[in-house]
Protein backbone atom coordinates (compact mmCIF):
# COMPACT_ATOMS: atom_id res chain seq x y z
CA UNK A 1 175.39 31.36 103.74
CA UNK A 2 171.64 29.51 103.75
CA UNK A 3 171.09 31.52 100.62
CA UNK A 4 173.48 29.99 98.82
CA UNK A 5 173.58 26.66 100.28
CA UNK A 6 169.53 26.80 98.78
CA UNK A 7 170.83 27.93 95.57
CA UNK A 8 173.64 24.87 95.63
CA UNK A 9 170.77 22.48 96.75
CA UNK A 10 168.34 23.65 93.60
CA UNK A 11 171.55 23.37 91.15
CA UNK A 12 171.98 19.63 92.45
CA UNK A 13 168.23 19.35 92.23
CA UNK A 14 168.30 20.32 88.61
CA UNK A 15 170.81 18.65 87.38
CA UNK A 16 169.44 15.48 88.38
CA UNK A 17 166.07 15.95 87.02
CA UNK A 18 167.74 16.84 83.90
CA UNK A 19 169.73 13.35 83.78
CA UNK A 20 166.23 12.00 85.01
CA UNK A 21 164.95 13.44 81.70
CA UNK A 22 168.23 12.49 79.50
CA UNK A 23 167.13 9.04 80.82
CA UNK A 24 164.01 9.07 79.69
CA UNK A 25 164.57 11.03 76.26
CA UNK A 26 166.65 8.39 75.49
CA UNK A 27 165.12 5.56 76.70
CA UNK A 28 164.51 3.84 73.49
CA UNK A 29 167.83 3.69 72.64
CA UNK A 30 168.98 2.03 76.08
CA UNK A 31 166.81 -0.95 75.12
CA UNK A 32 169.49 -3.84 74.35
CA UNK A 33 170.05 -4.47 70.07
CA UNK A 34 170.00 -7.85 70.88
CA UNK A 35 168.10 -10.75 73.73
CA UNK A 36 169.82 -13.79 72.63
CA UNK A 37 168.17 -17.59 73.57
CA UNK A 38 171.16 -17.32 76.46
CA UNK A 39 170.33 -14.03 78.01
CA UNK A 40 168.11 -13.52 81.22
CA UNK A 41 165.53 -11.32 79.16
CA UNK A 42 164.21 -9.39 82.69
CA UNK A 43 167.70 -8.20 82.99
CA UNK A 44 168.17 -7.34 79.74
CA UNK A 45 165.00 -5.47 79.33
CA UNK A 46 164.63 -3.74 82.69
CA UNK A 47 167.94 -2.97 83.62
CA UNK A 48 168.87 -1.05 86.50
CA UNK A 49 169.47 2.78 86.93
CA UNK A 50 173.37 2.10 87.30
CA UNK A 51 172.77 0.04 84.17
CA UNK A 52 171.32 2.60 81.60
CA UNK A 53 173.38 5.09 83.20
CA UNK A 54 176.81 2.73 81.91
CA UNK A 55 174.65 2.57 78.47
CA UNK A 56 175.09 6.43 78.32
CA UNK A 57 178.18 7.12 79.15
CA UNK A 58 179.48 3.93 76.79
CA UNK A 59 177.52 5.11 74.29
CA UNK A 60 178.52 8.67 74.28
CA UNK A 61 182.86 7.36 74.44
CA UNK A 62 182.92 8.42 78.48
CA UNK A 63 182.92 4.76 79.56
CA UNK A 64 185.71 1.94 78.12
CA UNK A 65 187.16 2.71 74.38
CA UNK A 66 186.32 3.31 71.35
CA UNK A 67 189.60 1.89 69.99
CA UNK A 68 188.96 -1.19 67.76
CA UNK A 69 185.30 -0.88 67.76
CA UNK A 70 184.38 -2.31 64.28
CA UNK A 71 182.67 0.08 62.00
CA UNK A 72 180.34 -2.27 60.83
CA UNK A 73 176.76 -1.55 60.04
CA UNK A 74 173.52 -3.71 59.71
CA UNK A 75 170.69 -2.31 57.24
CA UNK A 76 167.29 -4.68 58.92
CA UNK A 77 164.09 -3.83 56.79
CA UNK A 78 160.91 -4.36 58.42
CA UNK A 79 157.91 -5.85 56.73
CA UNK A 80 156.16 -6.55 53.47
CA UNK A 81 157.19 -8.25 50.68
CA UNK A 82 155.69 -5.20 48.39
CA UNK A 83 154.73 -5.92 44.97
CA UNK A 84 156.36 -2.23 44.21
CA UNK A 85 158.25 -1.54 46.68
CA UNK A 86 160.70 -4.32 47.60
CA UNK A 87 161.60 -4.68 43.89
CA UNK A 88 162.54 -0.99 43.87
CA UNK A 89 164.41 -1.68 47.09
CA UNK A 90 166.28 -4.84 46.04
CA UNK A 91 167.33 -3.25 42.68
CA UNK A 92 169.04 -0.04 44.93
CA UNK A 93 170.38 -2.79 47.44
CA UNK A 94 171.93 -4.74 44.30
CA UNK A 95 173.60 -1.61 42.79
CA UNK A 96 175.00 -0.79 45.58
CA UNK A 97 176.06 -3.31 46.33
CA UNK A 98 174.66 -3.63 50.24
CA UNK A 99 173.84 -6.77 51.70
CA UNK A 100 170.74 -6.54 54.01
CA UNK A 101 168.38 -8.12 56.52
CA UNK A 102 164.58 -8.14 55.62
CA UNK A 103 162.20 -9.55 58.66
CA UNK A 104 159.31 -10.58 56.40
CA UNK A 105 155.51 -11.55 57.82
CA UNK A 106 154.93 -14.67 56.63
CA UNK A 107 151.20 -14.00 54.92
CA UNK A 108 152.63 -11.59 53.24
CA UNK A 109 155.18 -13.65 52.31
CA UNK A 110 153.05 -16.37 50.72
CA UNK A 111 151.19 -13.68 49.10
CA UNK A 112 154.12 -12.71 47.02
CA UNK A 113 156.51 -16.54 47.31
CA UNK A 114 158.52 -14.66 44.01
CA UNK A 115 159.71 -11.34 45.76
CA UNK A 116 160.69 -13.58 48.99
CA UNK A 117 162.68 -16.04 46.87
CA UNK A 118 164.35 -13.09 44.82
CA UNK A 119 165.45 -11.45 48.17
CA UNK A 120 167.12 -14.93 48.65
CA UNK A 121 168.57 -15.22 45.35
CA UNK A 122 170.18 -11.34 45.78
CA UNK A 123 171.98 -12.57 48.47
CA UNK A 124 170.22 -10.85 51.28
CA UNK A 125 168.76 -12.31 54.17
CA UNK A 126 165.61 -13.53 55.40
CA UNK A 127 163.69 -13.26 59.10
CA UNK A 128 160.82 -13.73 60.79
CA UNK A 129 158.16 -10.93 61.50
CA UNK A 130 155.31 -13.27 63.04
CA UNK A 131 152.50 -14.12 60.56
CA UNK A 132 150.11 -11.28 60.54
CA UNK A 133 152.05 -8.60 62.60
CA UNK A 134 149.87 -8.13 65.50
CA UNK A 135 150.75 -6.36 68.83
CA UNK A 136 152.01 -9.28 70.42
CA UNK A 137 151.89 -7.72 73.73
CA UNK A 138 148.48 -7.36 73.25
CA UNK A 139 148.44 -11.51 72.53
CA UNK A 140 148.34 -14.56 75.03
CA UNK A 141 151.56 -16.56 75.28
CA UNK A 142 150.24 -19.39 73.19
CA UNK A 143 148.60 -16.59 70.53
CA UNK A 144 152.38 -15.02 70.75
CA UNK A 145 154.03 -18.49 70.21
CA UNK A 146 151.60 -19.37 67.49
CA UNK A 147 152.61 -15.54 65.25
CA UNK A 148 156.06 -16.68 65.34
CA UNK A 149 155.87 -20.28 64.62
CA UNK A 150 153.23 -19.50 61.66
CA UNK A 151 155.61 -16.71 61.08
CA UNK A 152 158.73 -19.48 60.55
CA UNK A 153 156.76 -21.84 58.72
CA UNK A 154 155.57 -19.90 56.22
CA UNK A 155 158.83 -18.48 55.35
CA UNK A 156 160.87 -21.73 55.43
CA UNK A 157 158.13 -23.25 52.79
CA UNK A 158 159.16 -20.68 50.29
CA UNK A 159 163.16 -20.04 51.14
CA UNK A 160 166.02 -21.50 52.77
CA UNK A 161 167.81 -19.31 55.01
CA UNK A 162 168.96 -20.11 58.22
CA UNK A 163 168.47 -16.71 59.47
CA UNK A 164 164.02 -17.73 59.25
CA UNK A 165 164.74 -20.06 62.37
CA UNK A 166 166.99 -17.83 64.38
CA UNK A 167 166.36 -14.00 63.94
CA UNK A 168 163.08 -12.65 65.36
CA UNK A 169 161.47 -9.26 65.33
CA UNK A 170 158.15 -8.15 67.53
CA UNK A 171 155.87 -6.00 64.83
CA UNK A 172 155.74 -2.14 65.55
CA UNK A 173 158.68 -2.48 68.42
CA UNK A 174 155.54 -3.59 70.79
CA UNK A 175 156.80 -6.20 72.92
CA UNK A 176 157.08 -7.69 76.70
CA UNK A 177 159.54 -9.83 78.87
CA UNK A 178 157.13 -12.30 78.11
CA UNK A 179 156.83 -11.83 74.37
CA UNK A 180 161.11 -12.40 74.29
CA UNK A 181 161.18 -14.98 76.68
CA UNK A 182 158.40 -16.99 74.51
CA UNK A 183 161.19 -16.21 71.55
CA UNK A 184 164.13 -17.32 73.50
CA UNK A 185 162.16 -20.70 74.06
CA UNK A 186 161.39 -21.28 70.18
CA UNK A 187 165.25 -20.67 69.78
CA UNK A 188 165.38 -17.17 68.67
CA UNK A 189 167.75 -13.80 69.50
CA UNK A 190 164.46 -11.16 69.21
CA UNK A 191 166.66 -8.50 67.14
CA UNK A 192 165.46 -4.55 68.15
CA UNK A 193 167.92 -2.12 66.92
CA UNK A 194 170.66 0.81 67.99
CA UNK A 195 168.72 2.90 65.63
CA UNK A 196 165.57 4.03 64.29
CA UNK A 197 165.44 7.13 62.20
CA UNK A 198 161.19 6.47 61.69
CA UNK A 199 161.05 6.31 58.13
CA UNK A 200 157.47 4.40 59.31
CA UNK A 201 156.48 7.30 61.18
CA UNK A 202 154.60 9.66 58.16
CA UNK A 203 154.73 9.45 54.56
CA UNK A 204 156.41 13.16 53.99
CA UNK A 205 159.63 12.02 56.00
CA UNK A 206 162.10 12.93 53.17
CA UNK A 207 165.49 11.30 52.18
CA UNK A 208 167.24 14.05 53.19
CA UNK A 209 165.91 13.72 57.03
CA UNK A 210 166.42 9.68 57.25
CA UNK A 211 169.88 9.95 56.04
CA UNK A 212 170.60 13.02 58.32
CA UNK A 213 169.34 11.28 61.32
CA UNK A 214 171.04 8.00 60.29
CA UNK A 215 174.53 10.07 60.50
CA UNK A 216 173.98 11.54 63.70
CA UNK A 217 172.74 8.63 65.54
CA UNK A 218 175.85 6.07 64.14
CA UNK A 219 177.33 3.73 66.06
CA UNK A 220 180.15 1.01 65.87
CA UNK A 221 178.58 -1.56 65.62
CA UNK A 222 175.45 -0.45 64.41
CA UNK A 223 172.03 -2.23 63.83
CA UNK A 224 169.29 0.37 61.36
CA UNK A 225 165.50 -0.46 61.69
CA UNK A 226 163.95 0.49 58.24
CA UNK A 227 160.98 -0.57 56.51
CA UNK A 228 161.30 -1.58 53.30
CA UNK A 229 157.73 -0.30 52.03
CA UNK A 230 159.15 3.57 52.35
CA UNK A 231 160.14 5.32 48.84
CA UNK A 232 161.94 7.73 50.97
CA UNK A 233 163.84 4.99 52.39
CA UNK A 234 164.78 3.82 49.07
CA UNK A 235 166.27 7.19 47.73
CA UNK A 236 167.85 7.87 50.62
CA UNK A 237 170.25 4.91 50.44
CA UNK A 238 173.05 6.18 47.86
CA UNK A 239 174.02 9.38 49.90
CA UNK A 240 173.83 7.09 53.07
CA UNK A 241 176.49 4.60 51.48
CA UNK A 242 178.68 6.53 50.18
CA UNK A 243 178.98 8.61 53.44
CA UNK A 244 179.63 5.68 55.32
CA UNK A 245 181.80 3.91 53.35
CA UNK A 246 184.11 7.10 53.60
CA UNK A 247 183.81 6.77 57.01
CA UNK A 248 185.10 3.35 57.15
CA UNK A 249 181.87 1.52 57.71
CA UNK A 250 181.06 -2.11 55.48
CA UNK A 251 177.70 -2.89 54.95
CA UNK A 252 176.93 -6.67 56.42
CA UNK A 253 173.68 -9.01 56.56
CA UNK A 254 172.77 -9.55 60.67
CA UNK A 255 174.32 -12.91 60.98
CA UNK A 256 177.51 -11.38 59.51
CA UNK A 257 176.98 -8.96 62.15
CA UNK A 258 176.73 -11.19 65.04
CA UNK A 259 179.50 -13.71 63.59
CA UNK A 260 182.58 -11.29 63.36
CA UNK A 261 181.40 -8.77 66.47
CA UNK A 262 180.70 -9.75 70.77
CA UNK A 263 177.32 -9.12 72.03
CA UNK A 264 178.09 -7.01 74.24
CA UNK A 265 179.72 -4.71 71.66
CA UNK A 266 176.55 -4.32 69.82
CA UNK A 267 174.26 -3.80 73.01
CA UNK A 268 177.11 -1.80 74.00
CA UNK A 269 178.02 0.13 70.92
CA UNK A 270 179.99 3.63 70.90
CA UNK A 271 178.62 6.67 69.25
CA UNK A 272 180.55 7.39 65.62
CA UNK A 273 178.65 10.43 64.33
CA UNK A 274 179.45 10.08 60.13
């Protein structure tokens, strides 16, 4: 009887190092899409056990429905403009007709005022990236608050879009409670993502892997974190539309996102594999 009551004790043992480790392997993707000017940002960002265990188990369809979850899905490009690159990008965006959201750094910006206004003028959107993209939780609070307010005033001296003063991304994904709640008080939702298939990651990350990890990682809603420097990125985007338009997905900018869908359906979102 002690001999297996020991052996019932190690199963219970395992298994909950193994959902320590689930945990932890999927950490990234617990973090919240979206910390909105409204939201406590400690909560958000450090939630409890309970709390990324409910993440899980929504994400995965074990926890509430995924009945009338809308199949929409947010392309956000990271970075730049390119002199090569976002051309290249905007051309494949225009054919296919895909509306997307590009979080520009505003040096760069001013370094290349045509490419940001054409991004306007094709109908996509425009957000801030700070000024220089530094690790900002590397920064002070006022060397934070000055990235982001460089960042906005840069941008809104070349282009109009509302989405400069509202949407706000930390550079490399490096940020603190600090860093969002500095955001929150200049009036912006700090924007992170449900996925990230790390097209940034190395230079021989092929199409064929981005778009295969795009699919398997789909949710409804869905927020993508791309860079729009990546060739890769850029050639992977036909098979990627097409397969989710078949799977009932539309294509929408970030506001569009946040207009038609609840917040807590995109922090929340349900896994759709396409």
């Amino acid at each position: 009887m002690k001999h297996w009551r020991a052996i019932a004790i190690a199963l219970v043992c395992a298994a909950l190092a193994f959902g320590a480790f689930r945990l932890f392997e999927h950490s990234a993707r617990l973090q919240p899409a979206l910390v909105t000017p409204k939201m406590d940002a400690q909560q958000a960002l450090s939630p409890s056990l309970a709390g990324h265990v409910k993440r899980l188990l929504w994400e995965q369809g074990l926890y509430g429905s995924r009945a009338g979850r809308p199949k929409l899905i947010a392309l956000t490009f990271d970075d730049g403009p390119y002199p090569v690159f976002t051309p290249l990008l905007l051309d494949a965006l225009d054919k296919l007709k895909i509306p997307a959201t590009f979080f520009l750094i505003g040096h760069d910006a001013k370094q290349w005022p045509e490419l940001t206004v054409r991004i306007e003028q094709n109908g996509d959107e425009i957000a801030n990236h700070t000024e220089t993209h530094p690790d900002l939780d590397k920064l002070s609070d006022p060397q934070v608050r000055r990235e982001i307010v460089d960042g906005r005033t840069s941008l809104d001296a070349l282009v109009k879009d509302p989405a400069i003063d509202l949407f706000f991304r930390p550079p490399h994904g490096r940020y603190t409670v600090g860093v969002v709640k500095m955001a929150q008080s200049l009036g912006y939702t700090t924007v992170l993502w449900n996925d990230d298939p790390g097209d940034w990651r190395t230079s021989r990350t092929t199409p064929q892997e981005l778009d295969e990890h795009i699919r398997r990682f789909a949710t409804a809603p869905d927020i993508v974190l791309l860079h729009s420097g990546k060739l890769a990125t850029i050639e992977m985007l036909p098979e990627l539309a097409a397969a989710f338009r078949s799977a009932g997905y539309r294509f929408v900018t970030l506001g569009q996102l946040m207009r038609d869908v609840p917040l807590d359906d995109v922090n929340h979102p349900a896994k759709h594999p396409v």
